[in-house]
C-alpha atoms as a PDB file:
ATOM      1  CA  UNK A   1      22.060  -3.992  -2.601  1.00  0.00           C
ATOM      2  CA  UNK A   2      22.267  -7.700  -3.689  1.00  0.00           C
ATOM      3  CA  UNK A   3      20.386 -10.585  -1.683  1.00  0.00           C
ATOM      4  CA  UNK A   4      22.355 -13.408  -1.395  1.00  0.00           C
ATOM      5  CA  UNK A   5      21.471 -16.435   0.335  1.00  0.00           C
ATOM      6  CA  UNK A   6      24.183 -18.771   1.742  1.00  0.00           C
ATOM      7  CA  UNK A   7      24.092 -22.173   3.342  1.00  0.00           C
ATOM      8  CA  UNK A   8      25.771 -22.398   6.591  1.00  0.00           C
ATOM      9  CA  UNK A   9      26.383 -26.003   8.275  1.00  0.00           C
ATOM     10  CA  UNK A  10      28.484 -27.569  10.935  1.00  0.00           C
ATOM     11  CA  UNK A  11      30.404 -30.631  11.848  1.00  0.00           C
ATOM     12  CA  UNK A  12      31.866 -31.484  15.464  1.00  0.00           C
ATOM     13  CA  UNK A  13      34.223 -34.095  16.197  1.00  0.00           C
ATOM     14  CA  UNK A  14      36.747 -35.077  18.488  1.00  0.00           C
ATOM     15  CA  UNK A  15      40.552 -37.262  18.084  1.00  0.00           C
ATOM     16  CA  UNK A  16      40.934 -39.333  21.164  1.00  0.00           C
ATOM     17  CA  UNK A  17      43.261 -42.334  21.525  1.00  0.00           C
ATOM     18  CA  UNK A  18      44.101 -41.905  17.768  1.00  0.00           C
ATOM     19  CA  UNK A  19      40.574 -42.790  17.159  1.00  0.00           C
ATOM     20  CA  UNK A  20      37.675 -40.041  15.034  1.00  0.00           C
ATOM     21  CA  UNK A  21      34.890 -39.423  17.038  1.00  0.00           C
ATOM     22  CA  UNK A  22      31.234 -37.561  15.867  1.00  0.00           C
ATOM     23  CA  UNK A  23      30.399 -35.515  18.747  1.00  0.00           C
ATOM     24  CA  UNK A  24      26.972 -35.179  16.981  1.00  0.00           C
ATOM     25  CA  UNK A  25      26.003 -38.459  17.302  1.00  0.00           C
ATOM     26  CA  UNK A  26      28.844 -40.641  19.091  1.00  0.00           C
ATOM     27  CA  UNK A  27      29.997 -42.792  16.655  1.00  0.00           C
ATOM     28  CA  UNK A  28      33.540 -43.282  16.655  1.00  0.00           C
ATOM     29  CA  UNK A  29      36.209 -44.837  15.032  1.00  0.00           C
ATOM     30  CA  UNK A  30      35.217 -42.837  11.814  1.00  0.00           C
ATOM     31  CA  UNK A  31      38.487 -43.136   9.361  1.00  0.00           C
ATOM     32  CA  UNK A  32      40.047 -39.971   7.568  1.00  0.00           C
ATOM     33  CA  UNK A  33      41.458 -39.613   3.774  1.00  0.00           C
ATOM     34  CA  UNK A  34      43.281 -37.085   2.017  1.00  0.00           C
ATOM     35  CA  UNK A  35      41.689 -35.661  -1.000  1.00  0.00           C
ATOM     36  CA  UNK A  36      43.184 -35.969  -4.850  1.00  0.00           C
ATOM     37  CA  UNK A  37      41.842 -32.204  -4.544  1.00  0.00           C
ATOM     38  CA  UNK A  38      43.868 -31.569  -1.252  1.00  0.00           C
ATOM     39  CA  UNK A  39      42.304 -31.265   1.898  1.00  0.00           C
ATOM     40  CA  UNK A  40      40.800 -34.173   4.040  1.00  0.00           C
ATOM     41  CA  UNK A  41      38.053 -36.109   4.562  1.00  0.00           C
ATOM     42  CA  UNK A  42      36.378 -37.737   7.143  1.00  0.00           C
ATOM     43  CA  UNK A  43      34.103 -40.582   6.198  1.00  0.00           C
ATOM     44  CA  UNK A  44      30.668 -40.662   7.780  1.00  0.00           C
ATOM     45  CA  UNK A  45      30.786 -37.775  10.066  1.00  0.00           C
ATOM     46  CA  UNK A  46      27.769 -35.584  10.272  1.00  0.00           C
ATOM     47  CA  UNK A  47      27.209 -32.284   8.954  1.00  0.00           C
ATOM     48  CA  UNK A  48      24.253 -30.732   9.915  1.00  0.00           C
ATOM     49  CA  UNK A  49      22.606 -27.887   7.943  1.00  0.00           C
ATOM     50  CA  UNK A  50      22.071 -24.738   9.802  1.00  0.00           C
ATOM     51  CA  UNK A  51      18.693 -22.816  10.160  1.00  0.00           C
ATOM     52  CA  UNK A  52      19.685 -20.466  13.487  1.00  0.00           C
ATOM     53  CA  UNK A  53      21.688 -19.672  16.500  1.00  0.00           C
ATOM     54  CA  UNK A  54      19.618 -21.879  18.560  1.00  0.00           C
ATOM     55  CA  UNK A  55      20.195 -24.490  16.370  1.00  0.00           C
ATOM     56  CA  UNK A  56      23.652 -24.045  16.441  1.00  0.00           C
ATOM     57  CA  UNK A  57      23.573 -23.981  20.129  1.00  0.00           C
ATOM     58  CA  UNK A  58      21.867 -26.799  20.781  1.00  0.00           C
ATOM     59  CA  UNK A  59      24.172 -28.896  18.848  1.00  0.00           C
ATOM     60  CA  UNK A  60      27.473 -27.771  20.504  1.00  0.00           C
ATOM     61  CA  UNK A  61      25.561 -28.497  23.687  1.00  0.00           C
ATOM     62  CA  UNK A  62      24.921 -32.369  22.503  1.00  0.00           C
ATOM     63  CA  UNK A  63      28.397 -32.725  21.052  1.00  0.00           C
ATOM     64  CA  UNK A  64      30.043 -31.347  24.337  1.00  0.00           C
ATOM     65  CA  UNK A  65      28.185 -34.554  25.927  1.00  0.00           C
ATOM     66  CA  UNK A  66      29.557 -36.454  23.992  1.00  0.00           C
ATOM     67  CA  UNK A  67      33.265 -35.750  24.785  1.00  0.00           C
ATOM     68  CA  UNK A  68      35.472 -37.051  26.682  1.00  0.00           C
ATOM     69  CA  UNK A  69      36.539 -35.437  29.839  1.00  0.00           C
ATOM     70  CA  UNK A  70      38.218 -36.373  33.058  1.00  0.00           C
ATOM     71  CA  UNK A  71      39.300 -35.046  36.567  1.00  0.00           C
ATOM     72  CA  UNK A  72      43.108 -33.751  36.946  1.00  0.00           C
ATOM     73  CA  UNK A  73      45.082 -32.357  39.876  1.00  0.00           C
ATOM     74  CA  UNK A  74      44.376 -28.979  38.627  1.00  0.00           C
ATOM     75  CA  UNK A  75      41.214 -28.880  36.731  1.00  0.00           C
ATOM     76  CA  UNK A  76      37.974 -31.168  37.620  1.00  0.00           C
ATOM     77  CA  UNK A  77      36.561 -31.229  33.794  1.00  0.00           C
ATOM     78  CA  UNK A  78      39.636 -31.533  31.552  1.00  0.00           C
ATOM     79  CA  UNK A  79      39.489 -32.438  27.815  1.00  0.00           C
ATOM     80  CA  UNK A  80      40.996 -35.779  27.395  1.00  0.00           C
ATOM     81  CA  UNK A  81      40.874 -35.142  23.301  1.00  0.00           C
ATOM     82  CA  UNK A  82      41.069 -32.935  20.748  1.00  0.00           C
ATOM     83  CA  UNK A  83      38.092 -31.262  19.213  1.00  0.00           C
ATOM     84  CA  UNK A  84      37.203 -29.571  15.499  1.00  0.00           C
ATOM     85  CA  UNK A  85      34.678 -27.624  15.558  1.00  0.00           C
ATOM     86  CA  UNK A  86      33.916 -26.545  11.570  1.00  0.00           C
ATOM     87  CA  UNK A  87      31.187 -24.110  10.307  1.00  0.00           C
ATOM     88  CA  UNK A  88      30.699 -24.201   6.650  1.00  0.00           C
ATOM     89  CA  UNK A  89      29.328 -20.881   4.878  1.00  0.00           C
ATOM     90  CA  UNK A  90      28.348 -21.679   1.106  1.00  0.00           C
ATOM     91  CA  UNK A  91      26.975 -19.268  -1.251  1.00  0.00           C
END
């Protein structure tokens, strides 16, 4: 068997109001390029390295906190935004 090692991270943010949001720490109006490469970019927003579940856990928890969420007729916490969750695995 081969050991290999990989480095797994996350990013959370949300799009609300046409504005970027970083659920990790609540800074917002964050602005978003498109690579030469291709994909995108999004300046400034947090990726924090991984070290376990709880980890993991514990930030979803603070970046739920940080979105935004209001009563409707048919649901009393409904997502006013949209969110991206992204996990990063690197080996």
């Amino acid at each position: 068997q081969t050991n290999m090692r990989c480095v797994v991270s996350m990013s959370y943010m949300e799009i609300y109001n046409e504005t970027i949001g970083d659920l990790l720490t609540g800074q917002t109006g964050l602005s978003i390029f498109e690579k030469k490469t291709g994909g995108i970019f999004v300046q400034d927003l947090t990726e924090e390295r991984l070290y376990n579940w709880s980890q993991a856990e514990a930030l979803l928890r603070r970046g739920d906190e940080n979105r935004h969420i209001g009563c409707t007729v048919h649901n009393d916490k409904s997502s006013r935004a949209h969110t991206v969750f992204r996990l990063r695995v690197a080996a």
